[in-house]
PDB file of N, CA and C in Angstrom:
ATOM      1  N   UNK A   1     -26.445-176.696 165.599  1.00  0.00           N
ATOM      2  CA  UNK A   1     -27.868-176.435 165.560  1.00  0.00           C
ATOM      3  C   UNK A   1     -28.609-177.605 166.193  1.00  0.00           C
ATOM      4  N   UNK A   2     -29.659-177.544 166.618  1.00  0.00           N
ATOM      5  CA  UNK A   2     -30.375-178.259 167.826  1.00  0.00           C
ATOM      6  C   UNK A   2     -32.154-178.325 167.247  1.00  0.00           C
ATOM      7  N   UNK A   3     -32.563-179.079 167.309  1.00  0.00           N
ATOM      8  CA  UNK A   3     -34.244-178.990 167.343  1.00  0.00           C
ATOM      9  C   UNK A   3     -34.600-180.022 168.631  1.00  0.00           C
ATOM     10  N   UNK A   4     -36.139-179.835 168.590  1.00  0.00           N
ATOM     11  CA  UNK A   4     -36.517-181.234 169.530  1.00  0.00           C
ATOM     12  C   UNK A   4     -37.667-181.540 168.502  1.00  0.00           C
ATOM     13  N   UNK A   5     -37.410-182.728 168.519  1.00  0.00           N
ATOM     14  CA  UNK A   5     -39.013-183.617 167.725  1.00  0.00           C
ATOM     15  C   UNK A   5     -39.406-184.698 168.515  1.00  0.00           C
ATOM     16  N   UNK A   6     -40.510-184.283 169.191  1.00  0.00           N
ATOM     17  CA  UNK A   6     -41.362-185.525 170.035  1.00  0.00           C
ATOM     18  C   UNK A   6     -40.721-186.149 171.165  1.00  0.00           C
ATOM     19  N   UNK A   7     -39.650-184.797 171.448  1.00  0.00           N
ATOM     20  CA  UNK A   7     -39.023-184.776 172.938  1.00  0.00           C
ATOM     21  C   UNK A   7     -37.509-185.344 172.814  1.00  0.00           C
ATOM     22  N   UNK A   8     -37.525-185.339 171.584  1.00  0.00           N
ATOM     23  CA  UNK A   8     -35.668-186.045 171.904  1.00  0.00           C
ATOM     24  C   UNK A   8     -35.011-184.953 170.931  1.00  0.00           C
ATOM     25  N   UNK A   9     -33.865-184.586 171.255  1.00  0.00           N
ATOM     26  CA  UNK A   9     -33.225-184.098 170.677  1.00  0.00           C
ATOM     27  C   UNK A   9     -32.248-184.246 169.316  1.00  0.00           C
ATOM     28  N   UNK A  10     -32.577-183.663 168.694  1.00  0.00           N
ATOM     29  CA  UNK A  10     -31.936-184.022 167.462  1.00  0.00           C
ATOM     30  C   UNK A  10     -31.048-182.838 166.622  1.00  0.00           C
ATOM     31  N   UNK A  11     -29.605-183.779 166.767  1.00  0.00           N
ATOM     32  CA  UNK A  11     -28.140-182.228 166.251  1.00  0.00           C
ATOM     33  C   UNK A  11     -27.662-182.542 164.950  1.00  0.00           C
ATOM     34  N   UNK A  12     -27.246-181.157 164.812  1.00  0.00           N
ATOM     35  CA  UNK A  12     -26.476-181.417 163.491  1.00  0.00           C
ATOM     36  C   UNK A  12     -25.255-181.427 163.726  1.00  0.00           C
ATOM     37  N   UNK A  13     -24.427-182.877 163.512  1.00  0.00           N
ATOM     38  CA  UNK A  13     -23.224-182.535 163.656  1.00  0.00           C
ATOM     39  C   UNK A  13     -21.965-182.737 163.095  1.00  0.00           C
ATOM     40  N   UNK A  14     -22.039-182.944 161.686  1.00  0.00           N
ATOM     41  CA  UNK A  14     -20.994-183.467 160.297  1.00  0.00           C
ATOM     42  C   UNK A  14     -21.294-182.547 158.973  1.00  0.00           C
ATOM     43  N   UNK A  15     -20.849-182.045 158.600  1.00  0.00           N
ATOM     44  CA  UNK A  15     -20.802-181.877 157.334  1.00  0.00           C
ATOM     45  C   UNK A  15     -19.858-182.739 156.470  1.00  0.00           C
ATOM     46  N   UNK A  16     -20.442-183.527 155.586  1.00  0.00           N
ATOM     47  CA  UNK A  16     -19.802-184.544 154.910  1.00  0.00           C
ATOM     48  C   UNK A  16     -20.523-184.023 153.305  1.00  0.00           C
ATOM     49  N   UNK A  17     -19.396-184.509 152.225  1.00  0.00           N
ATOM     50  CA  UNK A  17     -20.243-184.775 151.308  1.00  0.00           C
ATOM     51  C   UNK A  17     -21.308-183.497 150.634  1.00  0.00           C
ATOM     52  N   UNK A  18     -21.235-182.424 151.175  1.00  0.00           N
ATOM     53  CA  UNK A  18     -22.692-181.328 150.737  1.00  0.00           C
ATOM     54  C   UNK A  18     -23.410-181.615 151.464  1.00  0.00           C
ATOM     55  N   UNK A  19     -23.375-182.797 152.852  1.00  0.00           N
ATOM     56  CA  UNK A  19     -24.816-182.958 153.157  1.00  0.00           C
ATOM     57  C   UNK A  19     -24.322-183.524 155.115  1.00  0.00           C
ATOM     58  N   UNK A  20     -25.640-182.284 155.964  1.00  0.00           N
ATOM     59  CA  UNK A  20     -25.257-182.836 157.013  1.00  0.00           C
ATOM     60  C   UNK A  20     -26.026-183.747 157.532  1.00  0.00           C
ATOM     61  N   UNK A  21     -24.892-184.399 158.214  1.00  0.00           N
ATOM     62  CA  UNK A  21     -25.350-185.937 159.303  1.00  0.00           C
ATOM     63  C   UNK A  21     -25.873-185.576 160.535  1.00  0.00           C
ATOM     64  N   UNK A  22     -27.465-186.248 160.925  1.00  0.00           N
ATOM     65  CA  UNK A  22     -28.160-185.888 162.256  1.00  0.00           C
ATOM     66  C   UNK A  22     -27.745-187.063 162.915  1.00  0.00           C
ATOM     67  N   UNK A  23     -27.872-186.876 164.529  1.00  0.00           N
ATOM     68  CA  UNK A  23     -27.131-187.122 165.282  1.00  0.00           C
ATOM     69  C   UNK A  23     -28.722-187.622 165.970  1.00  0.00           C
ATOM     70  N   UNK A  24     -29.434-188.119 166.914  1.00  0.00           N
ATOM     71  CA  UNK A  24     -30.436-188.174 167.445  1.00  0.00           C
ATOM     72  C   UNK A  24     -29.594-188.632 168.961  1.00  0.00           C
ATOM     73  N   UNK A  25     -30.298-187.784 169.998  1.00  0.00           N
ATOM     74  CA  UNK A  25     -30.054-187.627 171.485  1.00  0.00           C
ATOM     75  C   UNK A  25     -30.705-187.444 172.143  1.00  0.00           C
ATOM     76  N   UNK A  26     -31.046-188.496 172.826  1.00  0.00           N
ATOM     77  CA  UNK A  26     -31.923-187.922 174.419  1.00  0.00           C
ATOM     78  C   UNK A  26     -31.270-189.164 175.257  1.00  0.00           C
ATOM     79  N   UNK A  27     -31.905-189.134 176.237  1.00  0.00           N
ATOM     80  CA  UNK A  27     -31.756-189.011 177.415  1.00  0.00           C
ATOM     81  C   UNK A  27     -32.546-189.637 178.148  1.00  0.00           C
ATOM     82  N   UNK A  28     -31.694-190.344 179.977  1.00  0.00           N
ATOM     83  CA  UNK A  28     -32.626-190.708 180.651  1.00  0.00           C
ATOM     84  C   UNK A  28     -32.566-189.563 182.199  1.00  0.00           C
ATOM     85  N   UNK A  29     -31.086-188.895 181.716  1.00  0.00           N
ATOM     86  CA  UNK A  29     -31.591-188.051 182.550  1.00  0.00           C
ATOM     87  C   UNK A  29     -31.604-186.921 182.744  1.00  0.00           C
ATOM     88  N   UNK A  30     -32.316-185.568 183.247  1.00  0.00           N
ATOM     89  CA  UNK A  30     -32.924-184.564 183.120  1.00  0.00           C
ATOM     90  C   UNK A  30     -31.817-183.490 184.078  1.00  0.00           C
ATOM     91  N   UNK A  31     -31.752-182.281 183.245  1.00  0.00           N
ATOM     92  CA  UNK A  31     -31.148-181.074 184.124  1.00  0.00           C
ATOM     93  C   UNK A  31     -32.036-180.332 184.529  1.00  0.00           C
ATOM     94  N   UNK A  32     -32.814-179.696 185.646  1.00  0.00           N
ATOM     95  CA  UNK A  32     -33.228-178.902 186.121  1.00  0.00           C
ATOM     96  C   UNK A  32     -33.112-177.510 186.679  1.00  0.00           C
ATOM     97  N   UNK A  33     -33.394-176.496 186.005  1.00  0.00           N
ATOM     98  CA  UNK A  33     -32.803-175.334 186.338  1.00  0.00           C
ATOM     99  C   UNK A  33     -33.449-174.388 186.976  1.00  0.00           C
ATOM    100  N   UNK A  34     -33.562-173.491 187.461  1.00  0.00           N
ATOM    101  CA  UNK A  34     -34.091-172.497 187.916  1.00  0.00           C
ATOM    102  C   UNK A  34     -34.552-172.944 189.281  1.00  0.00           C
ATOM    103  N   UNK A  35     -34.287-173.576 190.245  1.00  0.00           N
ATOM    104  CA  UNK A  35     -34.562-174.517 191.404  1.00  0.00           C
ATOM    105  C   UNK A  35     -34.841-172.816 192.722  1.00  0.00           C
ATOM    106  N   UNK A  36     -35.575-172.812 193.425  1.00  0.00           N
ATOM    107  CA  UNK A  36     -35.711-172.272 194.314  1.00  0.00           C
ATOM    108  C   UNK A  36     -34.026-172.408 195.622  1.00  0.00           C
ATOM    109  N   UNK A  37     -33.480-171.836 195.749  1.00  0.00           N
ATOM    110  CA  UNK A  37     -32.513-171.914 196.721  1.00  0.00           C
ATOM    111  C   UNK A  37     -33.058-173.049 198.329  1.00  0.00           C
ATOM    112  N   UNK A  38     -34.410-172.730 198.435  1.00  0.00           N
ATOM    113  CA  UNK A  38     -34.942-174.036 199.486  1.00  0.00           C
ATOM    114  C   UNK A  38     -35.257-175.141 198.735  1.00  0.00           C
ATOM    115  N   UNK A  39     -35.540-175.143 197.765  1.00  0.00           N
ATOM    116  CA  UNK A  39     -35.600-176.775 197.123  1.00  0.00           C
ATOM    117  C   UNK A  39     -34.423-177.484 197.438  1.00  0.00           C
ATOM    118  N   UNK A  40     -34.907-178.847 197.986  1.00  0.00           N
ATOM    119  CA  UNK A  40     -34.251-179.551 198.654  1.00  0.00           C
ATOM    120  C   UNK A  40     -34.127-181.284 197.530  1.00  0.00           C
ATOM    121  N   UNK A  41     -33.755-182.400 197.928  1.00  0.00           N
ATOM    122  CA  UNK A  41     -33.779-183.583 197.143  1.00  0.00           C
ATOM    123  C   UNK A  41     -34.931-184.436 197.040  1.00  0.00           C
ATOM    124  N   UNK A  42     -35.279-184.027 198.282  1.00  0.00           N
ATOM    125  CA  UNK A  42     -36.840-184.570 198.736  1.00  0.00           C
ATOM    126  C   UNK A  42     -37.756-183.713 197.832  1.00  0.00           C
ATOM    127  N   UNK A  43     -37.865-182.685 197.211  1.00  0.00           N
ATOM    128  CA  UNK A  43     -38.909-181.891 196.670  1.00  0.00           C
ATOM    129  C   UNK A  43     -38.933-182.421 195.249  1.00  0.00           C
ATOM    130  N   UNK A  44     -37.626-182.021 194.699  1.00  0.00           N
ATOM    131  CA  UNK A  44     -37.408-182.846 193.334  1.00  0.00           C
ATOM    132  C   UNK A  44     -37.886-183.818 192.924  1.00  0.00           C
ATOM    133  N   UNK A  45     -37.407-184.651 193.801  1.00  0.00           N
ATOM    134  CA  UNK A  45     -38.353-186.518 193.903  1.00  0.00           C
ATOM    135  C   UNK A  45     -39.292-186.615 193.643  1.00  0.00           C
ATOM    136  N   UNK A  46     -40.218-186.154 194.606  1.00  0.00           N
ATOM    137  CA  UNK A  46     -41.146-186.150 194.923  1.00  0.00           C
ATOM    138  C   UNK A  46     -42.276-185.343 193.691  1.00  0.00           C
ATOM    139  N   UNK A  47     -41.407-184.003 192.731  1.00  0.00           N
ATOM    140  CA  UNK A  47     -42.144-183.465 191.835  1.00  0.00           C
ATOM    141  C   UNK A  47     -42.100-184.436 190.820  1.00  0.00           C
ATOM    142  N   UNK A  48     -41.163-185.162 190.490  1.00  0.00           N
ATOM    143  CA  UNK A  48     -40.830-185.450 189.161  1.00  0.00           C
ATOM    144  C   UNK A  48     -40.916-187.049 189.106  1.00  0.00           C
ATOM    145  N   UNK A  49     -41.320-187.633 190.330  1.00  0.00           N
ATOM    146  CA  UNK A  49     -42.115-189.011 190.776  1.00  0.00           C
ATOM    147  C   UNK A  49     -42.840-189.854 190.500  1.00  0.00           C
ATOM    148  N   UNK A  50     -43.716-188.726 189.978  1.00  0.00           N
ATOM    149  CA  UNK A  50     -45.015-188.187 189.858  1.00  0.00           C
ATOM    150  C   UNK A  50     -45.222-188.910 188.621  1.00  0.00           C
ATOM    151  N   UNK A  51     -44.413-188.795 187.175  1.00  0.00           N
ATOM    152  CA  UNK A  51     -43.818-188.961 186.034  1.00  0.00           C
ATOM    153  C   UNK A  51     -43.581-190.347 185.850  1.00  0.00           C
ATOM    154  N   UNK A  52     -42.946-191.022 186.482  1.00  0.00           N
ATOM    155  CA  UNK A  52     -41.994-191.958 186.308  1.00  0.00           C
ATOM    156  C   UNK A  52     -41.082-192.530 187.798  1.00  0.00           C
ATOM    157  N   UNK A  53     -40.400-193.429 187.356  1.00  0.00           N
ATOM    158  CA  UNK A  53     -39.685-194.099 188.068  1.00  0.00           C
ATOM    159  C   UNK A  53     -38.329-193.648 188.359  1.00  0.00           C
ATOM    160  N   UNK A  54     -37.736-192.857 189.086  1.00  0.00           N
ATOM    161  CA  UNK A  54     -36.289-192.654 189.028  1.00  0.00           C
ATOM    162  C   UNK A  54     -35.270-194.016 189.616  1.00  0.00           C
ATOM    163  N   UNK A  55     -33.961-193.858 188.906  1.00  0.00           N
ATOM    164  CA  UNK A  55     -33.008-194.559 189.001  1.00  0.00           C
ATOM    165  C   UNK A  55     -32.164-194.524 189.601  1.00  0.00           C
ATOM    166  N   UNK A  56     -31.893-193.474 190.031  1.00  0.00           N
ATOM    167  CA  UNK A  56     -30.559-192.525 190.849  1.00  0.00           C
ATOM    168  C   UNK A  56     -30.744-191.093 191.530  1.00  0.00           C
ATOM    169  N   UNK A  57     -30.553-191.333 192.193  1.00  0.00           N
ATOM    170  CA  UNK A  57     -31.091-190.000 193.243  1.00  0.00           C
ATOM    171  C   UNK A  57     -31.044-189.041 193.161  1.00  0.00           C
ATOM    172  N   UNK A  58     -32.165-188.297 192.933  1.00  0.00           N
ATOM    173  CA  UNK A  58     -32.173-186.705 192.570  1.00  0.00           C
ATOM    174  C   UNK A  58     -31.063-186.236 193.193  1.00  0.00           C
ATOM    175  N   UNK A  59     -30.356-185.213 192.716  1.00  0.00           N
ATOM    176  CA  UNK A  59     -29.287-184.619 193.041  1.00  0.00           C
ATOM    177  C   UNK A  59     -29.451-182.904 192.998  1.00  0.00           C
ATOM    178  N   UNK A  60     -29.586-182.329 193.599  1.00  0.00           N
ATOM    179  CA  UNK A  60     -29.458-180.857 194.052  1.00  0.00           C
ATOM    180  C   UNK A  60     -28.033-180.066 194.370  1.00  0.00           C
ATOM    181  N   UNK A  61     -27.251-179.660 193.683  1.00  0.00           N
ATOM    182  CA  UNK A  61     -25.963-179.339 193.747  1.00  0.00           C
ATOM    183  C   UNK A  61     -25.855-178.005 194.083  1.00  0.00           C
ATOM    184  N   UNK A  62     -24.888-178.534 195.259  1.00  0.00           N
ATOM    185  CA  UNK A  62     -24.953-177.343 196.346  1.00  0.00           C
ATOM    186  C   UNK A  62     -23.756-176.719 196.619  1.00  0.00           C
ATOM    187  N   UNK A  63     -23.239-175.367 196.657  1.00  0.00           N
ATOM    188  CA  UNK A  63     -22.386-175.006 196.711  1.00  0.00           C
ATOM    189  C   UNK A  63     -21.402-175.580 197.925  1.00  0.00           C
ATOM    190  N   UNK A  64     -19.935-175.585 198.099  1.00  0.00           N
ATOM    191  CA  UNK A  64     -19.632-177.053 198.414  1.00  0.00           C
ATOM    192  C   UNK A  64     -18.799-175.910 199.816  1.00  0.00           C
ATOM    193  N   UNK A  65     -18.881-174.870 200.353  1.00  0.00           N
ATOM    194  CA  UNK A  65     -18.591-174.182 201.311  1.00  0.00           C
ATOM    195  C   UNK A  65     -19.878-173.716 202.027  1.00  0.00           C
ATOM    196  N   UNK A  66     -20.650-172.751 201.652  1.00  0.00           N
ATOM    197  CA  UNK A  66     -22.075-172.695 202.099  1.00  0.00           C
ATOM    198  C   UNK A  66     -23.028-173.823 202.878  1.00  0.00           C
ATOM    199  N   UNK A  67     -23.143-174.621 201.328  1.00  0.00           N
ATOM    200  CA  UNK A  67     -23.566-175.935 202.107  1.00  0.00           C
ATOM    201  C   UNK A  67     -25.255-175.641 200.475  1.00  0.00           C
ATOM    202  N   UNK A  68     -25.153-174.454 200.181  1.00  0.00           N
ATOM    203  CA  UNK A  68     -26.087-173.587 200.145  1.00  0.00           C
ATOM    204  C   UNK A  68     -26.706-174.005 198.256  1.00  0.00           C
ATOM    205  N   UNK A  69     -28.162-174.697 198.135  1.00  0.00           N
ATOM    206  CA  UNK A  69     -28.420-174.732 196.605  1.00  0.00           C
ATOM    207  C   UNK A  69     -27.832-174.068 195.588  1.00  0.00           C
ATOM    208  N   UNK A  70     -27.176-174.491 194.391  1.00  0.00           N
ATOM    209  CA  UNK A  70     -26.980-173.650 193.197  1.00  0.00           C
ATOM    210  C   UNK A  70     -28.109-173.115 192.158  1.00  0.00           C
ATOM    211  N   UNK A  71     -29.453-174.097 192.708  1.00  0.00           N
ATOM    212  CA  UNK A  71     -30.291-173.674 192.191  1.00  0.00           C
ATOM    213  C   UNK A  71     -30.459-174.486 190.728  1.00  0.00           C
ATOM    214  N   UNK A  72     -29.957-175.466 190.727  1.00  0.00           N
ATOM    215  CA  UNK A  72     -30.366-176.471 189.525  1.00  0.00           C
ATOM    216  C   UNK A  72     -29.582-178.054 190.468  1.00  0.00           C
ATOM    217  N   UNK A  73     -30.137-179.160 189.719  1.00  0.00           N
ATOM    218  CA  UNK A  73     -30.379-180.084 189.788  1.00  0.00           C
ATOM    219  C   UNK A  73     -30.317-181.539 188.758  1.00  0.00           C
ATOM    220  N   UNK A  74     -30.328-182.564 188.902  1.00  0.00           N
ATOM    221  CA  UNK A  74     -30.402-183.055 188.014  1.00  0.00           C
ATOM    222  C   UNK A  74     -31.294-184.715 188.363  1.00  0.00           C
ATOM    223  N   UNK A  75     -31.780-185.367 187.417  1.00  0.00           N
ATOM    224  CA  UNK A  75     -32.983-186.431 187.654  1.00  0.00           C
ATOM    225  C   UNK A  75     -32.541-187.438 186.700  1.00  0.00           C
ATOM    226  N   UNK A  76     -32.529-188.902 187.350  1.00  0.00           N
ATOM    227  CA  UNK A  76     -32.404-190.148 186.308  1.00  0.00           C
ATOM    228  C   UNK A  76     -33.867-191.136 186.748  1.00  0.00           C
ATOM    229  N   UNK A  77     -34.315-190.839 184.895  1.00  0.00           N
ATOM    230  CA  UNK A  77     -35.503-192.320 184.795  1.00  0.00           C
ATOM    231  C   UNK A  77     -35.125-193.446 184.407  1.00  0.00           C
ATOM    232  N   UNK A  78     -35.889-194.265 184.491  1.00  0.00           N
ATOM    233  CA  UNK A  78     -35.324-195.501 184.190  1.00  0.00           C
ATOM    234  C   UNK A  78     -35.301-195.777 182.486  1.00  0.00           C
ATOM    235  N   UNK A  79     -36.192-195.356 181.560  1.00  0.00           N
ATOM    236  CA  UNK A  79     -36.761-194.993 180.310  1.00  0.00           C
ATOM    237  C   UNK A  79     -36.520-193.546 179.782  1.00  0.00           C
ATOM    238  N   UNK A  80     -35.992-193.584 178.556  1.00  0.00           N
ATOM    239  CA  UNK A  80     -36.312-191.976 177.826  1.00  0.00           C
ATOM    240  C   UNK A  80     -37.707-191.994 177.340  1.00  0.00           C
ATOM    241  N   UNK A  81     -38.003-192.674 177.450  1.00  0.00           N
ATOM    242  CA  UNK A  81     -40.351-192.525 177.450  1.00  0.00           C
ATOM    243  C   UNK A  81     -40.265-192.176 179.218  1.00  0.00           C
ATOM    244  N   UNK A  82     -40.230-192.309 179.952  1.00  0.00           N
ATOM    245  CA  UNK A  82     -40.490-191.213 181.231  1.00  0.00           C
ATOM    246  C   UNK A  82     -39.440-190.209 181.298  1.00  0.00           C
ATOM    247  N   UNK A  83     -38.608-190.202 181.142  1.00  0.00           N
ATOM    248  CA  UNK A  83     -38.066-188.938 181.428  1.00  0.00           C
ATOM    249  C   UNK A  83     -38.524-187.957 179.961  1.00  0.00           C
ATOM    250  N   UNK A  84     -38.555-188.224 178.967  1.00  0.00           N
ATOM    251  CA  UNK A  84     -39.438-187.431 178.041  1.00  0.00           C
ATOM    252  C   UNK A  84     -40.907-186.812 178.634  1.00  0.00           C
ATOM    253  N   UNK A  85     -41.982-187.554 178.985  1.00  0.00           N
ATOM    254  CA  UNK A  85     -42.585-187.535 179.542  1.00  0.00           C
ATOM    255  C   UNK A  85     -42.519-186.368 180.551  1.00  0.00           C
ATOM    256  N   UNK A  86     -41.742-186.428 181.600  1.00  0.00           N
ATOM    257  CA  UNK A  86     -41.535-185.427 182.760  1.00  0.00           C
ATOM    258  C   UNK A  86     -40.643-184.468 182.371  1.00  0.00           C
ATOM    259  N   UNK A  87     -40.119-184.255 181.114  1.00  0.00           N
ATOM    260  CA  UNK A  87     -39.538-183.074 180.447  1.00  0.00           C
ATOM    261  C   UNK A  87     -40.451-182.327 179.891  1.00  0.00           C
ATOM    262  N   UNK A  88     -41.409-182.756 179.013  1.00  0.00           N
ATOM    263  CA  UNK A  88     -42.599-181.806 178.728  1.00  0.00           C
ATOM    264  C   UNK A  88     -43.784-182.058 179.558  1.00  0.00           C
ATOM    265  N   UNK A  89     -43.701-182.252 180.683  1.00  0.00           N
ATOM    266  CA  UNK A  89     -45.341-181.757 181.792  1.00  0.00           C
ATOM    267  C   UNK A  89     -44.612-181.022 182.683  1.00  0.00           C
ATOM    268  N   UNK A  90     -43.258-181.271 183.103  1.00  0.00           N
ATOM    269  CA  UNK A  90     -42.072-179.918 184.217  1.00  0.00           C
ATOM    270  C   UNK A  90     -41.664-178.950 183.528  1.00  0.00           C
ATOM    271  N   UNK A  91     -41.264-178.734 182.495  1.00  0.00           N
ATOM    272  CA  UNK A  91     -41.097-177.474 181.887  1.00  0.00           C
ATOM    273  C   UNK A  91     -41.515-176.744 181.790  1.00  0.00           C
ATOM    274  N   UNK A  92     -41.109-175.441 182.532  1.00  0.00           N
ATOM    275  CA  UNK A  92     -41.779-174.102 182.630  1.00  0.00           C
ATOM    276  C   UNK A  92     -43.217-174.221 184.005  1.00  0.00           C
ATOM    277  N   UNK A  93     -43.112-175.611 184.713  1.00  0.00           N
ATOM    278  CA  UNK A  93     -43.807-175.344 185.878  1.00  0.00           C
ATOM    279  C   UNK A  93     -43.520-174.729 186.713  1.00  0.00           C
ATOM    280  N   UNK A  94     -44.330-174.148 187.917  1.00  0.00           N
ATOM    281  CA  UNK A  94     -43.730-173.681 189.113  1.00  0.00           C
ATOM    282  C   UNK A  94     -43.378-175.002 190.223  1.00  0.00           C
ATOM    283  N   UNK A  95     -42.527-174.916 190.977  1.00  0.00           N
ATOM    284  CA  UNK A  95     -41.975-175.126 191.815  1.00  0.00           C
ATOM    285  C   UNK A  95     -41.085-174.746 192.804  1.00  0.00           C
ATOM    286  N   UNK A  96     -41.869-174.871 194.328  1.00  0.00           N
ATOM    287  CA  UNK A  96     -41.368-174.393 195.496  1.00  0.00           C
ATOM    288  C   UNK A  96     -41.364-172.387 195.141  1.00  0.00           C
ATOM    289  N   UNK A  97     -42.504-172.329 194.394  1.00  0.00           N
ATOM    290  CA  UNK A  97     -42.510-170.715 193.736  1.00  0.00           C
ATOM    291  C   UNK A  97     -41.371-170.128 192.667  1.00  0.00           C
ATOM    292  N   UNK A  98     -40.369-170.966 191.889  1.00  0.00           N
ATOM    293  CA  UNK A  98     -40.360-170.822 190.876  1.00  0.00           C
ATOM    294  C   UNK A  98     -40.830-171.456 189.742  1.00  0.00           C
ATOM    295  N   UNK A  99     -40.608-170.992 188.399  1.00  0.00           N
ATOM    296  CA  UNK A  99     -40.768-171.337 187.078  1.00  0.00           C
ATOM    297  C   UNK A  99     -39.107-172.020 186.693  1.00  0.00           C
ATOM    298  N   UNK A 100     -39.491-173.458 186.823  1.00  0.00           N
ATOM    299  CA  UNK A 100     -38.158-174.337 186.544  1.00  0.00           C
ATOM    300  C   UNK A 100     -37.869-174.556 185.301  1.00  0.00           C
ATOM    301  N   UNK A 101     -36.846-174.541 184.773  1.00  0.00           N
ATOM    302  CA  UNK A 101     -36.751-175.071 183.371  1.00  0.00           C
ATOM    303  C   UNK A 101     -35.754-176.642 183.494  1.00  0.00           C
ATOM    304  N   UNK A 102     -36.560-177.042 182.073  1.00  0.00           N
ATOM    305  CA  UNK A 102     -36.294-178.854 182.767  1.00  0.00           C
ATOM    306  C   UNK A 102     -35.681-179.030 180.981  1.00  0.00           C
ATOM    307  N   UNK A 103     -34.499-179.741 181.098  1.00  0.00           N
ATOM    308  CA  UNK A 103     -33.702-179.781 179.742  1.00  0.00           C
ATOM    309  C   UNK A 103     -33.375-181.475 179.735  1.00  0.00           C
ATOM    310  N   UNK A 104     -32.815-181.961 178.202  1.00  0.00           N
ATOM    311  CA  UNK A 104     -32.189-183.202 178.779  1.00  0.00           C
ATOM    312  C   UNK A 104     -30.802-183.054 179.329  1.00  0.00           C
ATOM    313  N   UNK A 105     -29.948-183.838 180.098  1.00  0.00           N
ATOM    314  CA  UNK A 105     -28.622-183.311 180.759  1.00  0.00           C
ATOM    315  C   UNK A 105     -27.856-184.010 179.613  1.00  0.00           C
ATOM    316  N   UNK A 106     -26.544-183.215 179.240  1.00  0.00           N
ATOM    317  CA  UNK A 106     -25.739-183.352 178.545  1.00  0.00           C
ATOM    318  C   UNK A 106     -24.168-183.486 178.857  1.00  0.00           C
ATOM    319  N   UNK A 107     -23.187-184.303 178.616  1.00  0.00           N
ATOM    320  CA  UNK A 107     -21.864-183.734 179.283  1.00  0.00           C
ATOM    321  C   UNK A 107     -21.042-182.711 178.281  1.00  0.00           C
ATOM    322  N   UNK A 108     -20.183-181.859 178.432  1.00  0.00           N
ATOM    323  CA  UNK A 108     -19.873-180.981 177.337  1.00  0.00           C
ATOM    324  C   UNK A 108     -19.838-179.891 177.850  1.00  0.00           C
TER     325      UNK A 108
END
């Protein structure tokens, strides 16, 4: 089970004792989904810039024969106060004419 409180994520993930242990998680850097197939690395940047300081170069992951967007992405801030920040003002914006959804990135 999963909530967000004040942009960071917070899991449940022990049952110990009768009683479960929260886990608190966020993040500096952001998954981006719903990406327009022309959104490029330069667009990303440049949206989510805007926000904060990135650390590592927007990344647009592209199908690796095509050449061709998968249509999500991913963003590193330097701070989880900016990338929080640019998780709730990008979420559910449009970009390049879609409605992106902007998560924290997780491995798993």
């Amino acid at each position: 089970m999963q909530c967000l409180k004040d942009g960071v994520r917070i899991c449940r993930t022990t049952f110990r004792s009768g009683r479960w242990l929260w886990a608190r998680h966020s993040s500096t850097k952001l998954f981006v989904g719903g990406l327009s197939y022309d959104t490029n690395e330069a667009v990303l940047k440049d949206a989510f810039g805007r926000h904060g300081e990135i650390i590592e170069a927007v990344k647009v992951i592209c199908d690796h024969v095509s050449g061709r967007s998968k249509g999500y992405g991913f963003v590193r801030f330097t701070s989880e106060t900016t990338a929080t920040i640019a998780l709730k003002e990008m979420d559910g914006q449009m970009l390049d004419g879609r409605n992106i959804r902007v998560h924290y990135a997780h491995r798993g």
